[in-house]
PDB file of N, CA and C in Angstrom:
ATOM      1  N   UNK A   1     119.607 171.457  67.675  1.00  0.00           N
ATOM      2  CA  UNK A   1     120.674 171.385  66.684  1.00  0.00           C
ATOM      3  C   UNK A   1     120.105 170.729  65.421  1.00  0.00           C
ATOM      4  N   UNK A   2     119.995 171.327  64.368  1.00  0.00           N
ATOM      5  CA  UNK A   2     119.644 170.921  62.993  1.00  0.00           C
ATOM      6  C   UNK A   2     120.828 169.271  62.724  1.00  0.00           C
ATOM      7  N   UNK A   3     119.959 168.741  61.640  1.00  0.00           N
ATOM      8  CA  UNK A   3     120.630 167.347  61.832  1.00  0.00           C
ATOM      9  C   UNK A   3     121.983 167.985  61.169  1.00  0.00           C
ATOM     10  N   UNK A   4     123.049 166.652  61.304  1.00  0.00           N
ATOM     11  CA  UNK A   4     124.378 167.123  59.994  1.00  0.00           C
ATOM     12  C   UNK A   4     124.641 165.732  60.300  1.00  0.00           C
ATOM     13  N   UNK A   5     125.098 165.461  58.809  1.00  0.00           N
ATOM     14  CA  UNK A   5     125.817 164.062  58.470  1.00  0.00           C
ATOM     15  C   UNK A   5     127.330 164.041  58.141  1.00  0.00           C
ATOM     16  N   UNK A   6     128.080 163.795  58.843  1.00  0.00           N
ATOM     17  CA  UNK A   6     129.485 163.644  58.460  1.00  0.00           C
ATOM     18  C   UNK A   6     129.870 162.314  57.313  1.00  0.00           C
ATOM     19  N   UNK A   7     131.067 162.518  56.456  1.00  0.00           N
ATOM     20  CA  UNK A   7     131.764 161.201  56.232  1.00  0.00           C
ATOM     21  C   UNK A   7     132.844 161.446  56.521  1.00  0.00           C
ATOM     22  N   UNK A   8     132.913 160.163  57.462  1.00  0.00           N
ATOM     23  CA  UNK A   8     134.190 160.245  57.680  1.00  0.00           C
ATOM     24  C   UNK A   8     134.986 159.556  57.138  1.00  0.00           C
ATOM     25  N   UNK A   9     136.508 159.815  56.945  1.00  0.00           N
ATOM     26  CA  UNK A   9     137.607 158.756  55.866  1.00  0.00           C
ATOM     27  C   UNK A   9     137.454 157.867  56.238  1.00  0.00           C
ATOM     28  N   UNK A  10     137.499 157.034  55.553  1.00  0.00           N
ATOM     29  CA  UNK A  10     137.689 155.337  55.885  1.00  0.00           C
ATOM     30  C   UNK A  10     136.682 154.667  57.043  1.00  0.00           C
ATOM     31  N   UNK A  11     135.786 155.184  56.796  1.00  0.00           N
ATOM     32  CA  UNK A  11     134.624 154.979  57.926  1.00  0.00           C
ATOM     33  C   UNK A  11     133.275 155.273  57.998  1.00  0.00           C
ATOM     34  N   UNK A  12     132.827 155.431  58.928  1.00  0.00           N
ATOM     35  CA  UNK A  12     131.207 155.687  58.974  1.00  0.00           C
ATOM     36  C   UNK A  12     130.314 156.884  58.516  1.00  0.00           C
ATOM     37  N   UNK A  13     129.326 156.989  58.452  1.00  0.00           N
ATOM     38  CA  UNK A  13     128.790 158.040  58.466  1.00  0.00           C
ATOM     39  C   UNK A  13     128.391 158.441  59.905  1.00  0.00           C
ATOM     40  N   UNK A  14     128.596 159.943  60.076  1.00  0.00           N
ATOM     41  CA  UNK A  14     128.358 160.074  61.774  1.00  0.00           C
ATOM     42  C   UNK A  14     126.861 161.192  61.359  1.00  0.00           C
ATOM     43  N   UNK A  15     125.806 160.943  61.892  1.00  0.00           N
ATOM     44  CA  UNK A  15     124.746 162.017  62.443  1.00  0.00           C
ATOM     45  C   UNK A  15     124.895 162.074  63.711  1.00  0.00           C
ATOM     46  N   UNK A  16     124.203 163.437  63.628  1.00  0.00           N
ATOM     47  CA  UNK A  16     124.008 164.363  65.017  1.00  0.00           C
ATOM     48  C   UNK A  16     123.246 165.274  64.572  1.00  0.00           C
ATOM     49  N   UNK A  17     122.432 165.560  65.891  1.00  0.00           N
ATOM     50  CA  UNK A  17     121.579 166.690  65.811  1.00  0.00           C
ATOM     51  C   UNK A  17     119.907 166.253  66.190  1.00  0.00           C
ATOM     52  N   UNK A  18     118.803 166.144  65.529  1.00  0.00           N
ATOM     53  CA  UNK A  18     117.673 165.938  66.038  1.00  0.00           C
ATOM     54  C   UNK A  18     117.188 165.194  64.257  1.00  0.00           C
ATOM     55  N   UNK A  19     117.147 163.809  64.575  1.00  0.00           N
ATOM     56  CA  UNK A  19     116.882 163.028  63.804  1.00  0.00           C
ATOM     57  C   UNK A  19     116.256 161.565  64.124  1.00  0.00           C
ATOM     58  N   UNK A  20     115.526 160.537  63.220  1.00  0.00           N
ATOM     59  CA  UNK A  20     114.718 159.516  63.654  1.00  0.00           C
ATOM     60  C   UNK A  20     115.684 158.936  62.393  1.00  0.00           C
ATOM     61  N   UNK A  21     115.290 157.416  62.549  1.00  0.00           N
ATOM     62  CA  UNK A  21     116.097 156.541  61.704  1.00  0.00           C
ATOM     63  C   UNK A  21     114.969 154.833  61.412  1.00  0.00           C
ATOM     64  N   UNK A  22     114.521 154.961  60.504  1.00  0.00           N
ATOM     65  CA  UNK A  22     113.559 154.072  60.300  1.00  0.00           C
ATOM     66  C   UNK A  22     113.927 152.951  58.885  1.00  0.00           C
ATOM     67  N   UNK A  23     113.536 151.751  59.216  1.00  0.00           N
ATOM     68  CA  UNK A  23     113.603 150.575  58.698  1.00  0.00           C
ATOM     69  C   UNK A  23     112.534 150.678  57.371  1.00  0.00           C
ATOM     70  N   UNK A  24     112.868 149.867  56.130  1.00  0.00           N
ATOM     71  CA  UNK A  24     112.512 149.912  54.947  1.00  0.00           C
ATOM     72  C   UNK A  24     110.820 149.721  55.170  1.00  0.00           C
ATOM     73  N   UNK A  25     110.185 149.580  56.148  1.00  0.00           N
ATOM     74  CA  UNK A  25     108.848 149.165  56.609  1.00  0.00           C
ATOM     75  C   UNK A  25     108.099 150.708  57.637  1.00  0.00           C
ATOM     76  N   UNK A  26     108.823 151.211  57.888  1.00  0.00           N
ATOM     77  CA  UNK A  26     108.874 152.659  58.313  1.00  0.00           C
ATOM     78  C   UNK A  26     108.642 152.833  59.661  1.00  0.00           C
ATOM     79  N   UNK A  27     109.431 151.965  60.441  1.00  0.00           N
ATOM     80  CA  UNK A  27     109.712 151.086  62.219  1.00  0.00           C
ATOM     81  C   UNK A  27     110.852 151.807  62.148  1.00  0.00           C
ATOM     82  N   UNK A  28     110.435 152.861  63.119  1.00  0.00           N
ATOM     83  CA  UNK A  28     111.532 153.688  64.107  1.00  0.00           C
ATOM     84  C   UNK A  28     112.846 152.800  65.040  1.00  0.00           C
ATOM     85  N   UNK A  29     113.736 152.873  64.408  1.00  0.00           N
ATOM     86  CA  UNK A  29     115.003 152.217  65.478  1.00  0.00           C
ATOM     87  C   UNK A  29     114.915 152.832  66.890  1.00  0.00           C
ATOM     88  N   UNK A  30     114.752 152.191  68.142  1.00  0.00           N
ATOM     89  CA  UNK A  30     115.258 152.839  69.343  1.00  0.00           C
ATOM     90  C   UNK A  30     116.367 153.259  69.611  1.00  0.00           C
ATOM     91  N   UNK A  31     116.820 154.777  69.614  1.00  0.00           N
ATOM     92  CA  UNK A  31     118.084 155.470  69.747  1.00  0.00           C
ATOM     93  C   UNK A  31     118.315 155.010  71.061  1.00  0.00           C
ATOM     94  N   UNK A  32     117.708 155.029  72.192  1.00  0.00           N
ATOM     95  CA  UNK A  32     117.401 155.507  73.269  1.00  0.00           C
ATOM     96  C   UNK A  32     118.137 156.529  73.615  1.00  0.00           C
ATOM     97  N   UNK A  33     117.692 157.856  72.881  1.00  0.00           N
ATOM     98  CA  UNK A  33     117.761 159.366  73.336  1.00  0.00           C
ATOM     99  C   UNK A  33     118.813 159.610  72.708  1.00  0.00           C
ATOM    100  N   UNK A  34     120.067 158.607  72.060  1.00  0.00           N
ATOM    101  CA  UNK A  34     121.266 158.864  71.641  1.00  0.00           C
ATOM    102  C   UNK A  34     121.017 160.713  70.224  1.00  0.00           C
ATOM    103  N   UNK A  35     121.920 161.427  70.325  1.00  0.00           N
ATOM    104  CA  UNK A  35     121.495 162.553  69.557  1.00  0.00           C
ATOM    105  C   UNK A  35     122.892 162.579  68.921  1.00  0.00           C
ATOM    106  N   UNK A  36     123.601 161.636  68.543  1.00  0.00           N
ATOM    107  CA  UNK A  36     124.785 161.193  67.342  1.00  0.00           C
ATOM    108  C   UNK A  36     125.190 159.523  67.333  1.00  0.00           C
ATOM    109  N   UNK A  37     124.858 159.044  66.259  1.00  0.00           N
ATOM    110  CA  UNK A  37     125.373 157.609  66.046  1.00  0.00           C
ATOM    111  C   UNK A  37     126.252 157.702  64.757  1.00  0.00           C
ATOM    112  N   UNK A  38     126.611 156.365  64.272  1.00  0.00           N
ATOM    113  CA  UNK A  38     127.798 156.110  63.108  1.00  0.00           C
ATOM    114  C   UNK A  38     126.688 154.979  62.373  1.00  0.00           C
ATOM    115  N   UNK A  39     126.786 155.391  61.359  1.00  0.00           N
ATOM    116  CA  UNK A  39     125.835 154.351  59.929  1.00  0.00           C
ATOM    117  C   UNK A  39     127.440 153.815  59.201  1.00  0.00           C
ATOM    118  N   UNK A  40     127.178 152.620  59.121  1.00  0.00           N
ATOM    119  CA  UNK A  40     128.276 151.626  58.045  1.00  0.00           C
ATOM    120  C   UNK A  40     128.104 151.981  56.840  1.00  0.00           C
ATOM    121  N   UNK A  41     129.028 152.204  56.184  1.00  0.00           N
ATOM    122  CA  UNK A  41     129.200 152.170  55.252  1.00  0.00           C
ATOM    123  C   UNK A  41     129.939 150.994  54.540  1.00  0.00           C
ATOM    124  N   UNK A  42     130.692 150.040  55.107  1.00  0.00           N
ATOM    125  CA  UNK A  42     131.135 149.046  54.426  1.00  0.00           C
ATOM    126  C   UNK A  42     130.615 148.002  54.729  1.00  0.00           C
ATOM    127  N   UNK A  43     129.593 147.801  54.921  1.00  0.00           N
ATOM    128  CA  UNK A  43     128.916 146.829  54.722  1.00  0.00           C
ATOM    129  C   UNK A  43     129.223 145.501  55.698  1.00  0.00           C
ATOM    130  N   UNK A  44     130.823 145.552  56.710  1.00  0.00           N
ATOM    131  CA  UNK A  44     131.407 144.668  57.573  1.00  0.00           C
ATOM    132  C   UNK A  44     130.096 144.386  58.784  1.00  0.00           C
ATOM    133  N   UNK A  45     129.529 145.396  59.497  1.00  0.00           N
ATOM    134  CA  UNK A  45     128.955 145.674  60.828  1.00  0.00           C
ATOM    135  C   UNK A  45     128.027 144.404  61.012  1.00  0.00           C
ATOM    136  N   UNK A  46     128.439 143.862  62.383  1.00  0.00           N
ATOM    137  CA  UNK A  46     127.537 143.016  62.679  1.00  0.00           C
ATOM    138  C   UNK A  46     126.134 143.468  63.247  1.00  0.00           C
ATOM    139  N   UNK A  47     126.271 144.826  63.122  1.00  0.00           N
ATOM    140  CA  UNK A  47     125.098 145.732  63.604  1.00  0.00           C
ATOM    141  C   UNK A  47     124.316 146.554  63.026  1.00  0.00           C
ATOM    142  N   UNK A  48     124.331 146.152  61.466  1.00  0.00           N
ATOM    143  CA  UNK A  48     123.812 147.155  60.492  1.00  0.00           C
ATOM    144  C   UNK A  48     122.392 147.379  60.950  1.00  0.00           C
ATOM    145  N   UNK A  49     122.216 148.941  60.305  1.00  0.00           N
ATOM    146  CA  UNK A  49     123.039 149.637  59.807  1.00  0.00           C
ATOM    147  C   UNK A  49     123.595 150.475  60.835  1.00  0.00           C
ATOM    148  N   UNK A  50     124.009 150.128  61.635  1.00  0.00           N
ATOM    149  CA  UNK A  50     124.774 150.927  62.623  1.00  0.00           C
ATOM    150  C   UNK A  50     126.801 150.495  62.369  1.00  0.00           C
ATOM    151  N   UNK A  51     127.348 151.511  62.645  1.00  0.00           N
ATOM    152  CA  UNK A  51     128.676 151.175  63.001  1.00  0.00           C
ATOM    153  C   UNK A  51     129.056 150.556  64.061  1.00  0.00           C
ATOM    154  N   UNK A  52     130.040 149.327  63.877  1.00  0.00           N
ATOM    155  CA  UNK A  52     130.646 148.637  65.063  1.00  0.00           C
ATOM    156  C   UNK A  52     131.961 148.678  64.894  1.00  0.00           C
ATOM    157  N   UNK A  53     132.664 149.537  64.218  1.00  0.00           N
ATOM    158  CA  UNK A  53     133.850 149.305  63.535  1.00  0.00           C
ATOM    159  C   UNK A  53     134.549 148.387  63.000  1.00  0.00           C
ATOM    160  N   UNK A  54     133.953 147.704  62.566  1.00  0.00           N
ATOM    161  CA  UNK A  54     134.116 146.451  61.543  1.00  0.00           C
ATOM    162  C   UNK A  54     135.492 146.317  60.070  1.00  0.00           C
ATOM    163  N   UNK A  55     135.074 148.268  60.096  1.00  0.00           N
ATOM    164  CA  UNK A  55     135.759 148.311  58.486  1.00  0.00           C
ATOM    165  C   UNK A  55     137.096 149.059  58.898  1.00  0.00           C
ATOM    166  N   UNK A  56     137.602 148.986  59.917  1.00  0.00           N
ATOM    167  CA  UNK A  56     139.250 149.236  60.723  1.00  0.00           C
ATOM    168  C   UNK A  56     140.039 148.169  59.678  1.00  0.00           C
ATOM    169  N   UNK A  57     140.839 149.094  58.965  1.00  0.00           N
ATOM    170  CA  UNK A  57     141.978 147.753  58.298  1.00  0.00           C
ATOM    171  C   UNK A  57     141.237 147.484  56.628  1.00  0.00           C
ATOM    172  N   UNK A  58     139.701 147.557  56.607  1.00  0.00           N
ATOM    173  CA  UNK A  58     138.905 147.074  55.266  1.00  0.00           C
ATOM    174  C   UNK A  58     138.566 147.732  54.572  1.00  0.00           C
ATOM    175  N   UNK A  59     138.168 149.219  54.876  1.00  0.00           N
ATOM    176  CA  UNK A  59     137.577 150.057  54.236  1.00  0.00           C
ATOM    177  C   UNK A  59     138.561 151.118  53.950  1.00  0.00           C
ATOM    178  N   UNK A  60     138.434 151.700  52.645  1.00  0.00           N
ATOM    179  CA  UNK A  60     139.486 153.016  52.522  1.00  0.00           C
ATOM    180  C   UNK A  60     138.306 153.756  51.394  1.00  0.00           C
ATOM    181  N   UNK A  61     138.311 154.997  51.770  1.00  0.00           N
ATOM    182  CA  UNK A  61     137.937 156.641  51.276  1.00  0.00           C
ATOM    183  C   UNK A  61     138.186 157.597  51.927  1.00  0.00           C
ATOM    184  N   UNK A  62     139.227 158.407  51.196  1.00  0.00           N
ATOM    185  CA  UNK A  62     139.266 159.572  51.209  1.00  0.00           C
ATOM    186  C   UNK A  62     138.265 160.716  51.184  1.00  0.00           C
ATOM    187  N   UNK A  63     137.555 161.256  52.249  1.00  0.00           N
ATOM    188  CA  UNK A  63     135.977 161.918  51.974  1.00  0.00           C
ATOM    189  C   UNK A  63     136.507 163.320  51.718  1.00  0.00           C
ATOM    190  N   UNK A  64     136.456 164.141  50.747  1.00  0.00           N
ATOM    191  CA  UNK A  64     136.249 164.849  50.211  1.00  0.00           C
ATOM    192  C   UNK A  64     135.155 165.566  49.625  1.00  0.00           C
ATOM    193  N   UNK A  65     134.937 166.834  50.082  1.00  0.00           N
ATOM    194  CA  UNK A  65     133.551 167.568  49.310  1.00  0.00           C
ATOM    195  C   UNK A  65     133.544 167.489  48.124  1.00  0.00           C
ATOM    196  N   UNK A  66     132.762 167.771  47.340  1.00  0.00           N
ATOM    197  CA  UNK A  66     132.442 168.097  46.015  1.00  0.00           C
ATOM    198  C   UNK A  66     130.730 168.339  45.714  1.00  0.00           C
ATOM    199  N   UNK A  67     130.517 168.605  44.605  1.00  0.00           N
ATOM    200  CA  UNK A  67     129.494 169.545  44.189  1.00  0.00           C
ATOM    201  C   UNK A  67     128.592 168.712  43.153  1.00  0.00           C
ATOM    202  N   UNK A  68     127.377 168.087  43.526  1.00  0.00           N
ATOM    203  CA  UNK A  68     127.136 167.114  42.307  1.00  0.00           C
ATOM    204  C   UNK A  68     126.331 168.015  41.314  1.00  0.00           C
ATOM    205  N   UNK A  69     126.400 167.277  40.414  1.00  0.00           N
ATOM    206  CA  UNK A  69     125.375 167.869  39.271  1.00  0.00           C
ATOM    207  C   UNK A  69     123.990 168.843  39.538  1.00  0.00           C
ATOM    208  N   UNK A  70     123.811 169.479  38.979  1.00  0.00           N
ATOM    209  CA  UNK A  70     122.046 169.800  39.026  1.00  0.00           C
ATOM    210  C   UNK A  70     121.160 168.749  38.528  1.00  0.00           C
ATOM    211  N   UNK A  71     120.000 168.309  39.341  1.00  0.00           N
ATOM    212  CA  UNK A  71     119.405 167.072  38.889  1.00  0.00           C
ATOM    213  C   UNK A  71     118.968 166.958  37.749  1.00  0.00           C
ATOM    214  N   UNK A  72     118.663 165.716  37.321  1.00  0.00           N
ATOM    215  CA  UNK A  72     118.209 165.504  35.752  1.00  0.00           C
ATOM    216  C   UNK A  72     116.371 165.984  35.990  1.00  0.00           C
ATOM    217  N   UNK A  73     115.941 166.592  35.487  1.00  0.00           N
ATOM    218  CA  UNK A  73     114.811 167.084  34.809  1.00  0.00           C
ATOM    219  C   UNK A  73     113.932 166.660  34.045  1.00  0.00           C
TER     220      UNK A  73
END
């Protein structure tokens, strides 16, 4: 399964699919085998960057598609 990143409202980012997840030093997180987790987005998680649901009650977005610019050049 090709990766895909969800946003979800008022919440996390969800991947799934066949993906690695590495630290600003380029140290692979142990999934152990997991093939969908939740990334924080509000910054609450005592588990960053993973979701713990922290932002229940704190966080609000409406996720909606949209189409960004063509990059600057």
């Amino acid at each position: 399964m090709p990766t895909k990143i969800t946003v979800l409202s008022n919440g996390s980012l969800r991947v799934e699919g066949e993906f690695e997840i590495v630290d600003a030093q380029g140290q692979n997180y142990g999934l152990a085998g997991r093939e969908r987790v939740s990334i924080c987005r509000c910054g609450l998680s005592a588990n960053k960057p993973f979701c713990d649901g922290s932002h229940k009650g704190h966080f609000e977005h409406d996720a909606k598609a949209f189409d960004l610019p063509a990059p600057k050049v």
